[in-house]
N, C-alpha and C. Protein backbone atom coordinates (compact mmCIF):
# COMPACT_ATOMS: atom_id res chain seq x y z
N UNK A 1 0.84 -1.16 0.00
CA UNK A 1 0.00 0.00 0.00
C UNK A 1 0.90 1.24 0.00
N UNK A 2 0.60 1.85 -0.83
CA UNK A 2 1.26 3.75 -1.17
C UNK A 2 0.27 4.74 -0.26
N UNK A 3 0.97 5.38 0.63
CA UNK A 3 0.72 7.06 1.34
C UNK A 3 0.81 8.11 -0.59
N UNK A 4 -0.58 8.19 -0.48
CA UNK A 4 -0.84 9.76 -1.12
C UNK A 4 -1.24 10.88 -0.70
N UNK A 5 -0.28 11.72 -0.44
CA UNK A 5 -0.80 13.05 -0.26
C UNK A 5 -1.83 13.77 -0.76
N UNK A 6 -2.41 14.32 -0.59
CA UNK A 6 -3.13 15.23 -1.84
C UNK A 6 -3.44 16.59 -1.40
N UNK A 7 -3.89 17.57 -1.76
CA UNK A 7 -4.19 18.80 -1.61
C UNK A 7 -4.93 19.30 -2.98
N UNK A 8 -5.88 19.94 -2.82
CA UNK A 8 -7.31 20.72 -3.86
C UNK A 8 -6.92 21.91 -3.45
N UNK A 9 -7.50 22.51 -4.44
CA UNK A 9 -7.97 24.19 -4.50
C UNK A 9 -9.18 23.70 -5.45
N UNK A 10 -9.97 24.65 -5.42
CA UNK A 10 -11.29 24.92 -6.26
C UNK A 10 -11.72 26.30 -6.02
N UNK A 11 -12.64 26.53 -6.72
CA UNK A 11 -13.69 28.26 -6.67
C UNK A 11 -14.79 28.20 -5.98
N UNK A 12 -15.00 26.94 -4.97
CA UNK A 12 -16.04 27.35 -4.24
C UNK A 12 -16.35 25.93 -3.12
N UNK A 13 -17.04 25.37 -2.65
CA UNK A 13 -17.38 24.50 -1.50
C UNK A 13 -17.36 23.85 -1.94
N UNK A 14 -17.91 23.06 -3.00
CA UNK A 14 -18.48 22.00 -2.91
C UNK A 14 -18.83 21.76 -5.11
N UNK A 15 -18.36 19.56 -5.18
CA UNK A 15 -18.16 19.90 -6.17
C UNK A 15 -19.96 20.00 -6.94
N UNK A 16 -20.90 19.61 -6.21
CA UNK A 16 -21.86 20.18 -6.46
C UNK A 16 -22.49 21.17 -7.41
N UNK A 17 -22.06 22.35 -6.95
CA UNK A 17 -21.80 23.69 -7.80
C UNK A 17 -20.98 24.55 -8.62
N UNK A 18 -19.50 24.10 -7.81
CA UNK A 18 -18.69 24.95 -8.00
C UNK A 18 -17.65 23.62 -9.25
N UNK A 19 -16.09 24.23 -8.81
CA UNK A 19 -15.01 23.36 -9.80
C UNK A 19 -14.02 23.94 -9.00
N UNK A 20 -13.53 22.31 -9.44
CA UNK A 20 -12.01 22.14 -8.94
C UNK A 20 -11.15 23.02 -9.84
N UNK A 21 -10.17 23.78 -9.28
CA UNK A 21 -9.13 24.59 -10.05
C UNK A 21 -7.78 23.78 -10.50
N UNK A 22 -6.87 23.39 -9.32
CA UNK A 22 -5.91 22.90 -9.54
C UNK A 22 -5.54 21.76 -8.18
N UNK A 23 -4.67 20.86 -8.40
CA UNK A 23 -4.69 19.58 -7.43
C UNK A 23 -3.14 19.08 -7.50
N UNK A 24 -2.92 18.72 -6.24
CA UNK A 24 -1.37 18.51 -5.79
C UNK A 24 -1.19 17.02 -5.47
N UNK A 25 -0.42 16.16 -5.65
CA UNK A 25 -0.11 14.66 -4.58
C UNK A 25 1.57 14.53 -4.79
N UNK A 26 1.65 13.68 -3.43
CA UNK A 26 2.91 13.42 -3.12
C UNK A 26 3.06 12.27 -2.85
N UNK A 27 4.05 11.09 -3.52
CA UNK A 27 4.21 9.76 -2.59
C UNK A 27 4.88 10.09 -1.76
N UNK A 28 4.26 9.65 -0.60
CA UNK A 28 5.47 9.38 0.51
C UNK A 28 6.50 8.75 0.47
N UNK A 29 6.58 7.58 0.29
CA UNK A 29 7.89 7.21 -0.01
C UNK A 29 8.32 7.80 -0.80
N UNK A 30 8.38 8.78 -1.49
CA UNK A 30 9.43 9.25 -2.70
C UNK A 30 9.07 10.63 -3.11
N UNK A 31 9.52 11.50 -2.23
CA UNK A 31 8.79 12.77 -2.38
C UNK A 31 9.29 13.06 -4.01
N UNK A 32 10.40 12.68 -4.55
CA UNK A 32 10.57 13.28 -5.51
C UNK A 32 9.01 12.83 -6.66
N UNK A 33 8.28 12.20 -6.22
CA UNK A 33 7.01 11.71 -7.20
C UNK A 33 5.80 12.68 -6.69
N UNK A 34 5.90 13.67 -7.86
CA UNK A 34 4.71 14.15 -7.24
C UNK A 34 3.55 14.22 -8.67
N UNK A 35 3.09 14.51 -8.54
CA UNK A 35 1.42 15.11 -9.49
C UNK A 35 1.42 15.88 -9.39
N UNK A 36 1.11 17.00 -10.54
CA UNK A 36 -0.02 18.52 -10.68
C UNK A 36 -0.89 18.64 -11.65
N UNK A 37 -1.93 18.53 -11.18
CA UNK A 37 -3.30 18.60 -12.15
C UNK A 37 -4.08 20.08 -12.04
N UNK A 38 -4.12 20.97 -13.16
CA UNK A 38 -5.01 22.10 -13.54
C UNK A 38 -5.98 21.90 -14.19
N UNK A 39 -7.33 22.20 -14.07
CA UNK A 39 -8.45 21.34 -14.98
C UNK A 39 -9.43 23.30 -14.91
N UNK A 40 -9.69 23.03 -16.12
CA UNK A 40 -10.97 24.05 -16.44
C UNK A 40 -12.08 23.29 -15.94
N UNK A 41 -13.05 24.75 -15.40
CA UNK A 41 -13.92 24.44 -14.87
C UNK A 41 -15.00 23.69 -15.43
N UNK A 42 -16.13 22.87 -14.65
CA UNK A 42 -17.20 22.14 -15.01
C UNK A 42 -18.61 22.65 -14.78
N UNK A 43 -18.26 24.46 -13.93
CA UNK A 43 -19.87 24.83 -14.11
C UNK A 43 -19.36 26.33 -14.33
N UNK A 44 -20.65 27.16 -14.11
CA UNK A 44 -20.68 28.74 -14.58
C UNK A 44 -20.25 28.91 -13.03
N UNK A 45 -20.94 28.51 -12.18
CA UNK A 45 -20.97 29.11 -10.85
C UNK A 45 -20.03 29.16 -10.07
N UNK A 46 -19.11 30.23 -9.64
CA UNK A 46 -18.20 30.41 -8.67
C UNK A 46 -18.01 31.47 -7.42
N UNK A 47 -17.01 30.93 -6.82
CA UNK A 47 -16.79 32.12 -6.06
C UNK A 47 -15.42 32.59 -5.92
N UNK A 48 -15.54 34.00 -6.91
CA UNK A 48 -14.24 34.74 -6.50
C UNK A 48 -13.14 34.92 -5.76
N UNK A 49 -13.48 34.79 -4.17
CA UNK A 49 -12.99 35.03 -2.99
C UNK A 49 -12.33 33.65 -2.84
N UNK A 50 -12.88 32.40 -3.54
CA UNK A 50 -12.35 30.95 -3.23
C UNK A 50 -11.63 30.64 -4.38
N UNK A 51 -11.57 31.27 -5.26
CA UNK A 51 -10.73 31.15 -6.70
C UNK A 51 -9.77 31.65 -6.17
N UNK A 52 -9.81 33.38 -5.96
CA UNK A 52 -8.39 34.35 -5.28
C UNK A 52 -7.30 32.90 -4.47
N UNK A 53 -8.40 31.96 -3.73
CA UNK A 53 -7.22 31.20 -2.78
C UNK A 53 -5.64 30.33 -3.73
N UNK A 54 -6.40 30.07 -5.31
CA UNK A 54 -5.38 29.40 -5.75
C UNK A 54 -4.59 30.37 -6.42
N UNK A 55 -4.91 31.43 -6.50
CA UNK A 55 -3.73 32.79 -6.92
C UNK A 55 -3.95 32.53 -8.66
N UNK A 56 -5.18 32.32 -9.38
CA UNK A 56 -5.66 31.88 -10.70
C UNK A 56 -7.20 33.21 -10.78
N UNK A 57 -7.15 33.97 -11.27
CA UNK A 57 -8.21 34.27 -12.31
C UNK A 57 -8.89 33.36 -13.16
N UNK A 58 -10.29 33.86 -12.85
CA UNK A 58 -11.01 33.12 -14.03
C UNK A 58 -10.77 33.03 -15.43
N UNK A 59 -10.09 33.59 -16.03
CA UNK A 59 -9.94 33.40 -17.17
C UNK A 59 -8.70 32.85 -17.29
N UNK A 60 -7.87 33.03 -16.38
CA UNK A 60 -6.58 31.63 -16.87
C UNK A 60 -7.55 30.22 -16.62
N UNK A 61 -8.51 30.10 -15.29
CA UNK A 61 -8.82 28.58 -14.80
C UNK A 61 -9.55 28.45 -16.45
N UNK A 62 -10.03 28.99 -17.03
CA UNK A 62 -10.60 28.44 -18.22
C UNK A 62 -9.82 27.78 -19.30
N UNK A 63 -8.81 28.26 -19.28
CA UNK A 63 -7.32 27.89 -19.85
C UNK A 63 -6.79 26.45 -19.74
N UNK A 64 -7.56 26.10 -18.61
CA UNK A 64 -6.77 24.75 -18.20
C UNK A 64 -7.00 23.86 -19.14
N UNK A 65 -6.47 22.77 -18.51
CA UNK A 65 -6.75 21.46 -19.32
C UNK A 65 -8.36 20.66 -19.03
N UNK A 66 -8.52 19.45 -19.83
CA UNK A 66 -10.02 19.26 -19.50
C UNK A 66 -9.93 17.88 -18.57
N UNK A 67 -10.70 17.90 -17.85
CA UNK A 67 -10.78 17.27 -16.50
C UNK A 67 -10.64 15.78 -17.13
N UNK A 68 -11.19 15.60 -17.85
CA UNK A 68 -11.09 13.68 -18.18
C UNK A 68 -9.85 13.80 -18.36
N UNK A 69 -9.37 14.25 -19.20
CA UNK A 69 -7.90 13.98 -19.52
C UNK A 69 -7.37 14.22 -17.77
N UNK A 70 -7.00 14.95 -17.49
CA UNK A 70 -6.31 14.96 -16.27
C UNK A 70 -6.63 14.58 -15.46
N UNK A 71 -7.87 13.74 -15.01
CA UNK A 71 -7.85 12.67 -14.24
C UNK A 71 -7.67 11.07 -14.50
N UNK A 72 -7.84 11.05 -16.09
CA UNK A 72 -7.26 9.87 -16.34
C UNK A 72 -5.65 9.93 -16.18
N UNK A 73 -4.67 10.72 -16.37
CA UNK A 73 -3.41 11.16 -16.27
C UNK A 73 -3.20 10.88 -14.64
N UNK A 74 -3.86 11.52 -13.85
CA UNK A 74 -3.65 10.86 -12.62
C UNK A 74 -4.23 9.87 -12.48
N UNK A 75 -4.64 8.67 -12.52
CA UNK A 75 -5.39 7.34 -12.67
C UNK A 75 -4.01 6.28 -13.12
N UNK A 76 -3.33 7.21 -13.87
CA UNK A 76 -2.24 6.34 -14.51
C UNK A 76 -0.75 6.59 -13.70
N UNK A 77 -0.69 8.16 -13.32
CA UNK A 77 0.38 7.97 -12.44
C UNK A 77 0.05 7.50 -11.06
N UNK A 78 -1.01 7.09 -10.10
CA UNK A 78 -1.25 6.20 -9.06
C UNK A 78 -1.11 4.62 -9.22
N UNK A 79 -1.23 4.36 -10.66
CA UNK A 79 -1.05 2.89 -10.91
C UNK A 79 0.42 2.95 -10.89
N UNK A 80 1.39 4.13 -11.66
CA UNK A 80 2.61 3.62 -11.93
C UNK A 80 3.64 3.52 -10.72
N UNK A 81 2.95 4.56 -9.54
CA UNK A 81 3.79 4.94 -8.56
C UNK A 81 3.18 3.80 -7.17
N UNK A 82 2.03 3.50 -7.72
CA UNK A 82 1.36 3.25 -5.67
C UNK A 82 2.00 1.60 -6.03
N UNK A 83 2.41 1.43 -4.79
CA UNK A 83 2.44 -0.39 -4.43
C UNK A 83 1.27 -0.48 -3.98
N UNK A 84 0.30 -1.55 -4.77
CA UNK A 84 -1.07 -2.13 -4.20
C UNK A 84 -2.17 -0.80 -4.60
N UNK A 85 -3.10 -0.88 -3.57
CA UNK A 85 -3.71 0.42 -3.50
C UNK A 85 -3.26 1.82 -2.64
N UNK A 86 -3.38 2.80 -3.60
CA UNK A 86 -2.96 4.01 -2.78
C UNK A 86 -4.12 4.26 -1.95
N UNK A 87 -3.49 4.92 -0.98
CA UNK A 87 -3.89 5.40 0.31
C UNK A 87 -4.32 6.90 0.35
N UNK A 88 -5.43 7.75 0.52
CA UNK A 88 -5.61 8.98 -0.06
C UNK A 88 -5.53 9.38 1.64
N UNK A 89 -4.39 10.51 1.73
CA UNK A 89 -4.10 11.23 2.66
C UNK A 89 -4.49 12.80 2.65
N UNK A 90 -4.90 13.69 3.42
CA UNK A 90 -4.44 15.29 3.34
C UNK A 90 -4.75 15.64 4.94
N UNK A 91 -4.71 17.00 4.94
CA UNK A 91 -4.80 17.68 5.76
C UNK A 91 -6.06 18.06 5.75
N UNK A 92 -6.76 18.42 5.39
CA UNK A 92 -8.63 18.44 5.40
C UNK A 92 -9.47 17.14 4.45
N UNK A 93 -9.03 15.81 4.99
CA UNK A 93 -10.01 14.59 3.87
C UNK A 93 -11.11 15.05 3.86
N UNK A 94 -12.08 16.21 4.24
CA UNK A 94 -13.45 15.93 3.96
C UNK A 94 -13.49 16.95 2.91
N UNK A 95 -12.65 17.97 2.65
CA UNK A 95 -12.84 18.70 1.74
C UNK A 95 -12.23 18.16 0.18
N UNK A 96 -10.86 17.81 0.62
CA UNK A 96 -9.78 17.16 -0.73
C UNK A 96 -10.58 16.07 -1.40
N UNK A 97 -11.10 14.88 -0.34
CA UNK A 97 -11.50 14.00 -0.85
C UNK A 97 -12.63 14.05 -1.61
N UNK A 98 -13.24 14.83 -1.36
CA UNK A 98 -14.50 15.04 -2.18
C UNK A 98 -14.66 15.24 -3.41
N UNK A 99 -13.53 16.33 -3.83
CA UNK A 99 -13.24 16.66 -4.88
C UNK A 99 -12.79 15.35 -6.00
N UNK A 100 -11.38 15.25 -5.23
CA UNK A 100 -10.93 14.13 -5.78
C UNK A 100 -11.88 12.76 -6.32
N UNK A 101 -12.59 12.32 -4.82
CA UNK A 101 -13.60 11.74 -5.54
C UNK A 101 -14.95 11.62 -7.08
N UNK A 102 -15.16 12.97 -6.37
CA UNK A 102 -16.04 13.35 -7.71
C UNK A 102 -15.66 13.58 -9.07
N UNK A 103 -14.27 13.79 -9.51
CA UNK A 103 -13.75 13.99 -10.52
C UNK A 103 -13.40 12.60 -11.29
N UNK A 104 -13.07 11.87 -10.45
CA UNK A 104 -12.56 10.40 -10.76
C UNK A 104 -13.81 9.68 -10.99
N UNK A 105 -14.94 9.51 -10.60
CA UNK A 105 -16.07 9.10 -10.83
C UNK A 105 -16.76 9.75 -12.00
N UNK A 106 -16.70 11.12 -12.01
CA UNK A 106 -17.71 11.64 -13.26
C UNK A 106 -16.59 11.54 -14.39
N UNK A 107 -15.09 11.54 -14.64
CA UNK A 107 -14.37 11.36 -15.46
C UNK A 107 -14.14 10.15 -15.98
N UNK A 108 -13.60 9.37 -14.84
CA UNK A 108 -12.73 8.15 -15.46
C UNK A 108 -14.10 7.06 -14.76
N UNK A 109 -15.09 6.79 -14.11
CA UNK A 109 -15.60 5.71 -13.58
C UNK A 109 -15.71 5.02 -12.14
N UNK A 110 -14.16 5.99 -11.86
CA UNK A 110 -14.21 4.76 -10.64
C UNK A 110 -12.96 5.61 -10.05
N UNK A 111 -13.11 5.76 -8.53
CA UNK A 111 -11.60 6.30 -7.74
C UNK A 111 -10.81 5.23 -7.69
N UNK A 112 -9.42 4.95 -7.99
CA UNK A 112 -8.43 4.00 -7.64
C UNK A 112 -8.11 4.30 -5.92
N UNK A 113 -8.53 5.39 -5.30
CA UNK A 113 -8.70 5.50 -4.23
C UNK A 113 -9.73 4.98 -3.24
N UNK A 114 -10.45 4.56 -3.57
CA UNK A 114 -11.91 3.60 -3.19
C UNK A 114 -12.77 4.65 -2.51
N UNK A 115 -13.20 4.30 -1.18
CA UNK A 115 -14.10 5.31 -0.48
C UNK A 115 -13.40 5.68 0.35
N UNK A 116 -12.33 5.68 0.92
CA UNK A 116 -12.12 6.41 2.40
C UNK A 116 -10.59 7.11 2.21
N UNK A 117 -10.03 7.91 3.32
CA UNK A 117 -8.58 8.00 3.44
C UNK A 117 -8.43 8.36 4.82
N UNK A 118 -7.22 9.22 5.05
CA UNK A 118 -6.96 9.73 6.16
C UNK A 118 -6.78 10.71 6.38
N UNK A 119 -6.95 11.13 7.46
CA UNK A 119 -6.24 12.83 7.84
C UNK A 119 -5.65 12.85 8.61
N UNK A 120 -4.44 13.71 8.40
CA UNK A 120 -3.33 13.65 9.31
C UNK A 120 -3.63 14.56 10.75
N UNK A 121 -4.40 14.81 10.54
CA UNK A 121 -4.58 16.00 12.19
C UNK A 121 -5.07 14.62 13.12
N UNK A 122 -6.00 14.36 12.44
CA UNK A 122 -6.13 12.76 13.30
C UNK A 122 -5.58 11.85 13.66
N UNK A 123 -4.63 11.44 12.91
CA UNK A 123 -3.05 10.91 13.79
C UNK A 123 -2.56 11.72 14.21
N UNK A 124 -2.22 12.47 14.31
CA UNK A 124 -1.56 13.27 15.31
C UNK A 124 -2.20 13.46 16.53
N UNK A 125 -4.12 13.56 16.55
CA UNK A 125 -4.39 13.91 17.85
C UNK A 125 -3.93 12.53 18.36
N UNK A 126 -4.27 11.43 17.87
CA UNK A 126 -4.45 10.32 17.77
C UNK A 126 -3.05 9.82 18.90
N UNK A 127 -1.80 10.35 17.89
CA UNK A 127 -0.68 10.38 18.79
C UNK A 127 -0.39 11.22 20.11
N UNK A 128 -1.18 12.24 20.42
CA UNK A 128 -0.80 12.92 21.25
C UNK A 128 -2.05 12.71 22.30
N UNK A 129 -3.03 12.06 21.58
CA UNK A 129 -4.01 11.49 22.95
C UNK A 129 -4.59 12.90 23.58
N UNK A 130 -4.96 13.91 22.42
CA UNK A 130 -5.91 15.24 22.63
C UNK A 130 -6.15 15.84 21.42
N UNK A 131 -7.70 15.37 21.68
CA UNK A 131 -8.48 15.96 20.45
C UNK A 131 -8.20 17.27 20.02
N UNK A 132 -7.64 18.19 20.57
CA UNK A 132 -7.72 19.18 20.14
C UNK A 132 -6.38 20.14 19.93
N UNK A 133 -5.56 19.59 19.17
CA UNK A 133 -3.90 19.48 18.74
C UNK A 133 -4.35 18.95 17.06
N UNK A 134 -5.49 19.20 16.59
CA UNK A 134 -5.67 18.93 15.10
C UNK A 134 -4.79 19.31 14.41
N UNK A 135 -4.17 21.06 14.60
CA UNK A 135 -3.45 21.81 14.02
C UNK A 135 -2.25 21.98 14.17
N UNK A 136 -1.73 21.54 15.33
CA UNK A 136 -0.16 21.84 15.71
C UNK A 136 0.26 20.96 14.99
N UNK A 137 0.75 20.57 14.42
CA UNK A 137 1.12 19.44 13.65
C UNK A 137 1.98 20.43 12.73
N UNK A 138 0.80 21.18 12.27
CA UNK A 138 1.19 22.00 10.59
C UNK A 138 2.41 23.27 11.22
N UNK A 139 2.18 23.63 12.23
CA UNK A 139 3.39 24.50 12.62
C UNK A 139 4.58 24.12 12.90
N UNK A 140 4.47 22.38 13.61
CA UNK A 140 6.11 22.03 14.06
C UNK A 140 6.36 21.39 13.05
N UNK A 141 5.91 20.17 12.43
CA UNK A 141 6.75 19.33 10.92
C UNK A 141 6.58 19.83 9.88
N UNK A 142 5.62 21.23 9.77
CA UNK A 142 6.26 20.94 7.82
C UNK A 142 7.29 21.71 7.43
N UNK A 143 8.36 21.50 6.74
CA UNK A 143 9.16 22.19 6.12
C UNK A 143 9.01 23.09 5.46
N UNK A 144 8.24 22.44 3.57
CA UNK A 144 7.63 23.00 2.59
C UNK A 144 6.75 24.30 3.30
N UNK A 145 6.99 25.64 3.01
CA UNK A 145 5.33 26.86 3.06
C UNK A 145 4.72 26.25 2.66
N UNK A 146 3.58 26.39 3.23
CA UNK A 146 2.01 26.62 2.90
C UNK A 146 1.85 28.08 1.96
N UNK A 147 1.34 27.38 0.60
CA UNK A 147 1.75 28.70 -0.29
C UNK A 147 0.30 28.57 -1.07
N UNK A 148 -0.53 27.39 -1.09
CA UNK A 148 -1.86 27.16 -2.14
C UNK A 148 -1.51 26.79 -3.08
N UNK A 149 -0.01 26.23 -3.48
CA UNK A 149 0.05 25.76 -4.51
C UNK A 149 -0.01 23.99 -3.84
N UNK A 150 -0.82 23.31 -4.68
CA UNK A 150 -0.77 22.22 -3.89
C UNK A 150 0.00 21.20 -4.02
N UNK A 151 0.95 20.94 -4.78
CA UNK A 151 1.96 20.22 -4.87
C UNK A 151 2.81 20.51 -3.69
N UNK A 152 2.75 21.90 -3.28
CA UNK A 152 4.14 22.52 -1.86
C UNK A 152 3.44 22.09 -1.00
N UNK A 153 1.77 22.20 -1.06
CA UNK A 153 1.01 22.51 0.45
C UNK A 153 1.14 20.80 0.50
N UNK A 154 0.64 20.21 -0.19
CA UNK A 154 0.81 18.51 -0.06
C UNK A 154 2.38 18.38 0.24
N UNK A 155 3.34 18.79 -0.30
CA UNK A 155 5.16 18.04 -0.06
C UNK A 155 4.95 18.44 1.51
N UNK A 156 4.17 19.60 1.97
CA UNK A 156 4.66 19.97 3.45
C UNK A 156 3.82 19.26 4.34
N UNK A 157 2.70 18.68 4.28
CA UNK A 157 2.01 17.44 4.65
C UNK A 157 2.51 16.19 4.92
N UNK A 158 3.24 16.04 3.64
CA UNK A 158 3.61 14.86 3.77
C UNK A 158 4.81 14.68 4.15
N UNK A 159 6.01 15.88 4.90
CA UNK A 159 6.93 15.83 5.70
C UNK A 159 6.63 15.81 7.07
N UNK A 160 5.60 16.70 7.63
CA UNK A 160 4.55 16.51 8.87
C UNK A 160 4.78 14.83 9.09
N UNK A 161 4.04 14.43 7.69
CA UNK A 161 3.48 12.74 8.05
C UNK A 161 4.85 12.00 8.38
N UNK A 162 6.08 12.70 7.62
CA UNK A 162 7.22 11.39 8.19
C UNK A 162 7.88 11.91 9.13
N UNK A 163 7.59 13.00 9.88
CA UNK A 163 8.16 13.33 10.93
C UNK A 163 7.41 12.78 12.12
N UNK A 164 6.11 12.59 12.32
CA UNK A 164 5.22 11.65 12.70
C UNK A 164 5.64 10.41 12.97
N UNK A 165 6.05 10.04 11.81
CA UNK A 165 6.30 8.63 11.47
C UNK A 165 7.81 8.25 12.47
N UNK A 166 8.37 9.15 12.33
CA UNK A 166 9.63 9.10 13.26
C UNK A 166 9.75 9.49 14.95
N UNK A 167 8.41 10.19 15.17
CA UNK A 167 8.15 10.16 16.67
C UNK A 167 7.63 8.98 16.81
N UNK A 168 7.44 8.18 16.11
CA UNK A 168 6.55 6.78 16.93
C UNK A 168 5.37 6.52 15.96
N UNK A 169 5.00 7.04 15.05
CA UNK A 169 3.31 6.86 14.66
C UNK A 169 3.71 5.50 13.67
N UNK A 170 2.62 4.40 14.06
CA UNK A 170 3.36 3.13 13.26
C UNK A 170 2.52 2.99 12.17
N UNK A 171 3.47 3.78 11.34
CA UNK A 171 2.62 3.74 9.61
C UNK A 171 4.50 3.15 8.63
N UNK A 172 4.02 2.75 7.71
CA UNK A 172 4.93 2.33 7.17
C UNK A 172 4.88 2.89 5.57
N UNK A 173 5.52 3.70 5.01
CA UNK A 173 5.52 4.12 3.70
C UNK A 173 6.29 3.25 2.63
């Protein structure tokens, strides 16, 4: 089994309404393997203020590439990189995953990610045995800024996760 990082940006909550902008992953074992997926949008409806977050204007996100293609493209680099099934990791799974999910289903058929993943604030409370240490995590292990680009915001996740991994957390990459 492969640790995938991942990290989303989109223009708004939810893929419901809005669209995914641009998307980050990292193997753990091998930071040098990463993914970046930019996809033009899939509806009219956005929000400005949640676009501003990926540092993209609407009229470059239109620019992008088209979502089948770039989720079949990632479909193919998770087969080439994950041992077994990858493991879908981030720092907010209820938001990343969603996305991720929905793109892989309305594109390609099917997530190679199945239904679930993890979040790292949750091992960590997990490790520190207090619910409410969700966040410290992101201030002492990551290296990588937190910049919204999600390839950095995922590499700095997924240094969190092996610094984790080296206080004791028994995950194996």
């Amino acid at each position: 089994m492969s640790y995938v990082v991942v990290d989303v940006e989109s223009d708004g909550e939810s893929p419901y309404n809005s669209s995914m902008v641009c998307f980050g992953a990292v193997l753990v074992s091998d930071m040098t393997k990463t993914f970046y997926g930019k996809v033009k949008p899939v509806s009219s409806y956005y929000k400005p203020e949640a676009l501003a977050i990926s540092g993209f204007t609407r009229k470059e996100h239109e620019t992008f590439d088209d979502p089948k293609i770039v989720m079949y493209e990632f479909a193919d680099w998770l087969r080439t990189n994950s041992i077994g099934k990858p493991v879908f990791i981030s720092d907010n799974l209820a938001f990343d995953w969603k996305w991720i999910d929905y793109y892989f289903h309305r594109f390609v058929g099917e997530n190679p990610f199945g239904f679930s993943g993890r979040r790292i604030g949750d091992l960590y409370c997990g490790m520190k045995m207090h619910s409410g240490k969700n966040s410290e995590w992101k201030y002492k292990y990551r290296k990588t800024k937190h910049t919204h680009n999600p390839v950095d915001d995922a590499k700095g996740n997924a240094e969190a996760l092996i610094a984790m991994q080296n206080l004791g957390l028994n995950i194996k990459f």
